[in-house]
Protein backbone atom coordinates (compact mmCIF):
# COMPACT_ATOMS: atom_id res chain seq x y z
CA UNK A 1 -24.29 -3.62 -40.03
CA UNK A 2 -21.37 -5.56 -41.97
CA UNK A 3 -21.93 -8.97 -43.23
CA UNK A 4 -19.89 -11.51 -42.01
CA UNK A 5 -19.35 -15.54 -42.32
CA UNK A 6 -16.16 -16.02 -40.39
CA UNK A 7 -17.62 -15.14 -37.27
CA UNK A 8 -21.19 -15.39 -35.96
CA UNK A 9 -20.96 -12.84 -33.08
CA UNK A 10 -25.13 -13.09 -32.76
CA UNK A 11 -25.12 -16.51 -32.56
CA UNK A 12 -22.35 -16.64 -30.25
CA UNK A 13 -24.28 -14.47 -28.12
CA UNK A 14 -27.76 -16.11 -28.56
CA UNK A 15 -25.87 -19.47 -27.74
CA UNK A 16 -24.76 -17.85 -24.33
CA UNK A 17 -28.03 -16.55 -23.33
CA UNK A 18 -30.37 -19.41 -23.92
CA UNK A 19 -27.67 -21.74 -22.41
CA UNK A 20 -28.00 -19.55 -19.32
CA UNK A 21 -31.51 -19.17 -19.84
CA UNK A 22 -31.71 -22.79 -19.69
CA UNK A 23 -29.62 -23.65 -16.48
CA UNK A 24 -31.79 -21.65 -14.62
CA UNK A 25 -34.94 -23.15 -16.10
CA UNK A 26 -33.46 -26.63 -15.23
CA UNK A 27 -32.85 -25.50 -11.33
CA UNK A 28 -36.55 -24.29 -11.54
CA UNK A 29 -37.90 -27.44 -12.84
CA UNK A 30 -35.63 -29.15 -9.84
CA UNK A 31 -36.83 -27.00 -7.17
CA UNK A 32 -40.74 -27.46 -8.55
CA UNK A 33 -40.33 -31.08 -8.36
CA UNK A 34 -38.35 -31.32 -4.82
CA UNK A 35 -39.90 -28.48 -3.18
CA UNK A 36 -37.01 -26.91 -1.81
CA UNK A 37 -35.23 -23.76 -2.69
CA UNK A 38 -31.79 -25.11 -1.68
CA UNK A 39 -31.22 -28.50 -3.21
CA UNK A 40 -27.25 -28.11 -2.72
CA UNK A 41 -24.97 -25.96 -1.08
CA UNK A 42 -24.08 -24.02 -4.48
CA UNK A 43 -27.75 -23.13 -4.60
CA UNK A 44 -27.46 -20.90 -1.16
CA UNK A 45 -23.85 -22.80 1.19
CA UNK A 46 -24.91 -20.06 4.21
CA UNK A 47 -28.64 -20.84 4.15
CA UNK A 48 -28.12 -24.83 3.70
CA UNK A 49 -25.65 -25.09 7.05
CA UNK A 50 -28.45 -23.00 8.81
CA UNK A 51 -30.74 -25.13 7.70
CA UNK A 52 -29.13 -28.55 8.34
CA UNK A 53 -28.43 -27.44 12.03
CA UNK A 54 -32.05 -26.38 12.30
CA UNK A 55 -33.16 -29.96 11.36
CA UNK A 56 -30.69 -31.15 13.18
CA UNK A 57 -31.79 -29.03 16.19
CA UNK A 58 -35.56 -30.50 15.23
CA UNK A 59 -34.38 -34.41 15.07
CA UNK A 60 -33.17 -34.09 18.58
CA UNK A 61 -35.77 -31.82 20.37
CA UNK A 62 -38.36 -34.51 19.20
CA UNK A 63 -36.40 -37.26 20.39
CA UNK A 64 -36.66 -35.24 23.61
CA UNK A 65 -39.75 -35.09 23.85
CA UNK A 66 -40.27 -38.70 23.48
CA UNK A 67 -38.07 -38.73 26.44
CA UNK A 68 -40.37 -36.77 28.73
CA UNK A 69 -43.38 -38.61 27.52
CA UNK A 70 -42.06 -41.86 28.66
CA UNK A 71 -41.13 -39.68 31.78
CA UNK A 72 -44.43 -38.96 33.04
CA UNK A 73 -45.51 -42.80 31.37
CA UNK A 74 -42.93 -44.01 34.84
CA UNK A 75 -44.28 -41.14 37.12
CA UNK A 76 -47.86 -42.91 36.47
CA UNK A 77 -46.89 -45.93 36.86
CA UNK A 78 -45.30 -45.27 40.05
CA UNK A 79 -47.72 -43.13 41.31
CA UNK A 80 -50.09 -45.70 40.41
CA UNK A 81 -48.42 -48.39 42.68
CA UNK A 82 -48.35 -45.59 45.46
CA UNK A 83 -52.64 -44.49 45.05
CA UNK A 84 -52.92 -48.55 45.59
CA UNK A 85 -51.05 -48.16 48.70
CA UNK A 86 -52.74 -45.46 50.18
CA UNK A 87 -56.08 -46.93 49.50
CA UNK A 88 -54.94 -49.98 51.72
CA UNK A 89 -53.90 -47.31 54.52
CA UNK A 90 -57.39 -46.45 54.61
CA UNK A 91 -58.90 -49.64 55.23
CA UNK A 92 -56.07 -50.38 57.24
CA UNK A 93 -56.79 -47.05 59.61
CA UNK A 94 -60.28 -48.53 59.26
CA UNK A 95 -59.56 -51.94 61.25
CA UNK A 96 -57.35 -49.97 63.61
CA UNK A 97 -60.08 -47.84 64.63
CA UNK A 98 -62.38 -50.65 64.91
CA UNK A 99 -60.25 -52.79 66.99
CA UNK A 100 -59.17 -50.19 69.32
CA UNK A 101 -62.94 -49.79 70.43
CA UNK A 102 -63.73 -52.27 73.86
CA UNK A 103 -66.88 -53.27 72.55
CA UNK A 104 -65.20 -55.81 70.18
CA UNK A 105 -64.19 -59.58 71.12
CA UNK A 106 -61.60 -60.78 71.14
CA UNK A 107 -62.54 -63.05 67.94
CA UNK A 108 -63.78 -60.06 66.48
CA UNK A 109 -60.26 -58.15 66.65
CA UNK A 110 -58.52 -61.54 65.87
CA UNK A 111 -60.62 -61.76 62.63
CA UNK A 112 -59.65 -57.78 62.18
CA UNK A 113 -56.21 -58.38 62.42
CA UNK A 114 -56.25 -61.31 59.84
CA UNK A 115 -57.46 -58.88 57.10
CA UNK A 116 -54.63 -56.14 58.44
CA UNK A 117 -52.01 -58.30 58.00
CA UNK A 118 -53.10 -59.46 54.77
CA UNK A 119 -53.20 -55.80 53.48
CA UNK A 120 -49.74 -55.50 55.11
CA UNK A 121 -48.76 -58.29 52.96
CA UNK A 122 -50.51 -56.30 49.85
CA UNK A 123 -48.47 -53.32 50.34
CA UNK A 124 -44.92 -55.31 50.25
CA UNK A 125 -46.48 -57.04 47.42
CA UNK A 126 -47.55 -53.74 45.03
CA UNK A 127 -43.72 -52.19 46.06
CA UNK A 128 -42.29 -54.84 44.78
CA UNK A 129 -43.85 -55.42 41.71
CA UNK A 130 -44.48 -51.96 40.54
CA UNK A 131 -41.80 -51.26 38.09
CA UNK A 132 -41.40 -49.47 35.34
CA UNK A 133 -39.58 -51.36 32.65
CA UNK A 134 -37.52 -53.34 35.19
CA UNK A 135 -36.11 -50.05 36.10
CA UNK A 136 -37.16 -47.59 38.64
CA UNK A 137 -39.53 -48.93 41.63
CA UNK A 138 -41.14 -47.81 44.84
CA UNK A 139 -39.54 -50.58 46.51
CA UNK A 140 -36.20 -48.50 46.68
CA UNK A 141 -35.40 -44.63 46.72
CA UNK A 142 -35.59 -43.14 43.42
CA UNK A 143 -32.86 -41.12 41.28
CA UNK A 144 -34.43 -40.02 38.34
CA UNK A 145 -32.86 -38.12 35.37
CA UNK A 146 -34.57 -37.55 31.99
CA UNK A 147 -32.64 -35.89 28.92
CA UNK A 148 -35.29 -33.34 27.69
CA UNK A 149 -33.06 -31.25 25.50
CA UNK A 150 -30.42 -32.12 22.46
CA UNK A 151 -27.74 -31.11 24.04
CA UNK A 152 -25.29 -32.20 26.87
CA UNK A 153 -26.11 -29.31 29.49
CA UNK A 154 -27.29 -29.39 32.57
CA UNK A 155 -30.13 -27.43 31.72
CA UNK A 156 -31.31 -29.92 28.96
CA UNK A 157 -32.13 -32.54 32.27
CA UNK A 158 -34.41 -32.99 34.38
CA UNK A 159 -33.28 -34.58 37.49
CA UNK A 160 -35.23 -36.06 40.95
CA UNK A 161 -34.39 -37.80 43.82
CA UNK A 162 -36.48 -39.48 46.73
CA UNK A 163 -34.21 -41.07 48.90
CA UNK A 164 -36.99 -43.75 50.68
CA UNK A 165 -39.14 -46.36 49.63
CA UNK A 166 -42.63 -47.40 49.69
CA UNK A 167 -42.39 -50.63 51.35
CA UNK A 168 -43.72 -52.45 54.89
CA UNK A 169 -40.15 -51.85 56.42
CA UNK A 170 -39.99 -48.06 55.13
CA UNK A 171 -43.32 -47.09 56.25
CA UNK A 172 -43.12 -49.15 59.59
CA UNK A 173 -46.38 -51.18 59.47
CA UNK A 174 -45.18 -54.43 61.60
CA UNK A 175 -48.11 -53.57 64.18
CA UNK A 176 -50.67 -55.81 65.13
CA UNK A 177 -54.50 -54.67 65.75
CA UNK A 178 -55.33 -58.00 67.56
CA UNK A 179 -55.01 -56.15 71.11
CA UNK A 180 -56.52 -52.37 71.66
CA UNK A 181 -53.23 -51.02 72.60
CA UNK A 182 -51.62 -52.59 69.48
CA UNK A 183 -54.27 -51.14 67.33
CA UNK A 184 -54.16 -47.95 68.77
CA UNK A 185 -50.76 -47.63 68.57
CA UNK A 186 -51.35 -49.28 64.74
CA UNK A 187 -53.25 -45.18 64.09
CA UNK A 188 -49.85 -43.35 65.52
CA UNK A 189 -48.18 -45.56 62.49
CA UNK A 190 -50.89 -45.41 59.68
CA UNK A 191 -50.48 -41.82 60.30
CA UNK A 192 -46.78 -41.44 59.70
CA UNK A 193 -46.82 -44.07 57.07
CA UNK A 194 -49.93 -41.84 55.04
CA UNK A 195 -47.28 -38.53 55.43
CA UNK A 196 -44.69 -40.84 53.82
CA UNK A 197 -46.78 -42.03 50.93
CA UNK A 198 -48.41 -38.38 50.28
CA UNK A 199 -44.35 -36.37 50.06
CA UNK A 200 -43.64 -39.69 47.56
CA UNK A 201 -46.82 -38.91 45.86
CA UNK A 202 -45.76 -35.18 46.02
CA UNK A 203 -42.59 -35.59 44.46
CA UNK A 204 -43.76 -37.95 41.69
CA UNK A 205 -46.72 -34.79 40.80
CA UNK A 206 -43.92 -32.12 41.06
CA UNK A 207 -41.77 -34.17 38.43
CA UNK A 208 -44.81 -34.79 36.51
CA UNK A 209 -45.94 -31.58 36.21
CA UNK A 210 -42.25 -30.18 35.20
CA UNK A 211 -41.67 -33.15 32.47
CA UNK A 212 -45.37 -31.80 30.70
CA UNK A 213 -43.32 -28.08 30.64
CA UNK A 214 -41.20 -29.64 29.33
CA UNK A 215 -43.07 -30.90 26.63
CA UNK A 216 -44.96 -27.90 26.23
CA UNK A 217 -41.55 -25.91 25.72
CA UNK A 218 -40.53 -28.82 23.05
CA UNK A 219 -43.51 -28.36 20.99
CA UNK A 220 -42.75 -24.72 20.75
CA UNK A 221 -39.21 -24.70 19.88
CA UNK A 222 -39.64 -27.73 17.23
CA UNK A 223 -42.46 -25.60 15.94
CA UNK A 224 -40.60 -22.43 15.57
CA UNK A 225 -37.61 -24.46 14.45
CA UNK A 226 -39.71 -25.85 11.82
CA UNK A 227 -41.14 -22.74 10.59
CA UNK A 228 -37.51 -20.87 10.63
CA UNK A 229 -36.04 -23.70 8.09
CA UNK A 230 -39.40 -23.98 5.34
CA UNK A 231 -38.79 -20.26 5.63
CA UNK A 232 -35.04 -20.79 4.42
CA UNK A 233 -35.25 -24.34 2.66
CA UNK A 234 -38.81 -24.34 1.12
CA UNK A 235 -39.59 -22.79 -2.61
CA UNK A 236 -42.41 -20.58 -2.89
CA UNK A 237 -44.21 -22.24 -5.39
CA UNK A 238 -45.60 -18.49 -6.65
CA UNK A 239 -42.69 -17.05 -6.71
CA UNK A 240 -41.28 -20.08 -8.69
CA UNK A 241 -44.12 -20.84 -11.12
CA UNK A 242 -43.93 -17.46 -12.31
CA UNK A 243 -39.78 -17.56 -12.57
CA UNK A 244 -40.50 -21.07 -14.27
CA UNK A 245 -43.09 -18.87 -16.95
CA UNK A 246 -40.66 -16.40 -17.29
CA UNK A 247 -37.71 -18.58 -18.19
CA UNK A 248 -39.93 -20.58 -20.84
CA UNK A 249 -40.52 -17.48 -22.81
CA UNK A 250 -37.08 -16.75 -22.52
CA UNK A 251 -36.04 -20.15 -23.68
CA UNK A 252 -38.44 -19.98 -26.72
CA UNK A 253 -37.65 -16.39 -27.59
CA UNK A 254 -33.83 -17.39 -27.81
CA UNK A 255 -34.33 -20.57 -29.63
CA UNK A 256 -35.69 -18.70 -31.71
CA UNK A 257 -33.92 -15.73 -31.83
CA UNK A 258 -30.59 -18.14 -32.26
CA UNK A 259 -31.96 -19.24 -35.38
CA UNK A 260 -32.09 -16.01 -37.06
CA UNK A 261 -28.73 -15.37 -36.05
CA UNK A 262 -27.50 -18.72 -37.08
CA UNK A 263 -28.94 -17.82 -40.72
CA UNK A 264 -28.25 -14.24 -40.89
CA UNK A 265 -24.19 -15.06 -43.15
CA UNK A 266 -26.50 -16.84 -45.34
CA UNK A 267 -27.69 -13.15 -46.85
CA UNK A 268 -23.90 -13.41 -47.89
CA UNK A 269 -24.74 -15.88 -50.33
CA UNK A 270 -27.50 -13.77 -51.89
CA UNK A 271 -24.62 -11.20 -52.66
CA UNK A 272 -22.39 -13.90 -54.19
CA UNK A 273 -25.31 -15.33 -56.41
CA UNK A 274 -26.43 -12.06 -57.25
């Protein structure tokens, strides 16, 4: 091997290495501390736009689902306003069938009637003030639409419609019980008005039941969204630990290493000195 002081071709070469030796220990030291593999797009550009669409994709499905929980939050509500109702058809059908028996007075069907129209009373009442965030009531048909997905499809709503209301007018009760025919005709109405009240109920359940599907199916797809981007944006810590190992050697070897070659021309002066 010649001996040469003009130019350090070792060094040069020793220089190179540990300076790449030492970029890559700095992007292991910065993936260690952030926990991410891809920390900018020259670490991996295809996997970082996947990635940032995938939490993208996860910021909006969760959103979503906060949609459909405050979905079924005004199905309950509503539904809850309804249940109140029907419980007052029953004691209403209750006094009807009381007062359409001859074997009350008349005081006693007088005194009936006074509680019947007081529950008729109740029922405008609960339709008027069950509301759901001064939005959608039972005192006027429903359209309902609920944005369960992040995008602006058709399939990422959830629409329903019931086109009466729960109210005295709606369901018909202007009878009075205070005569037996009026009371018996007061059962023909209780009856029509209770099918009314159980197809709102109905509706309300069926919308209920899709908007928790709905959640179900949100959970799932932010869950395998989540897991699909850790796969591509999370370090392995293993995998990086022992890179990070690796490299250190490396960087101490060629620190090394460069020093040698950095003082090999000085075996030059030996000769000169001799």
């Amino acid at each position: 091997m010649a001996i040469v002081v003009r130019t350090n071709a070792a060094s040069i070469f020793s220089q190179h290495r540990l300076g790449r030796t030492s970029n890559q220990l700095g992007k292991t030291f910065q993936r260690l501390a952030s926990g991410a593999r891809i920390n900018s797009a020259a670490d991996d550009a295809a996997g970082l736009a996947i990635s940032t669409l995938l939490e993208h994709r996860i910021r909006g499905q969760g959103a979503a689902k906060h949609n459909a929980q405050e979905g079924i939050s005004l199905i309950q509500t509503l539904e809850g306003g309804v249940e109140q109702i029907r419980s007052i058809l029953d004691r209403m059908r209750e006094l009807a069938v009381r007062a359409g028996n001859v074997t009350l007075s008349p005081a006693d069907r007088t005194a009936s009637n006074l509680e019947y129209t007081q529950l008729v009373a109740e029922v405008d009442r609960i339709a008027q003030s069950t509301t759901f965030n001064n939005g959608a009531t039972i005192n006027a048909s429903l359209s309902l639409q609920f944005q369960v997905g992040f995008s602006n499809l058709a399939s990422h709503r959830i629409q329903a419609t019931v086109d009466f209301a729960i109210n005295v007018a709606s369901l018909g009760l202007t009878s009075s019980i205070s005569q037996v025919a009026g009371a018996q005709n007061a059962l023909a109405v209780i009856s029509t008005a209770l099918s009314m009240v159980n197809q709102y109920r109905s509706t309300l359940g069926a919308v209920q039941n899709r908007l928790e599907r709905a959640i179900s199916n949100l959970e799932a797809d932010i869950e395998n969204a989540t897991a699909s981007n850790s796969r591509i944006r999370d370090v392995d810590f293993a995998e990086e630990t022992s890179r990070m190992t690796r490299l250190q050697i490396l960087t101490q070897s060629g620190t090394a290493v460069l020093g040698q070659a950095n003082a090999a021309p000085q075996a030059a002066l030996a000769l000169l000195g001799g």
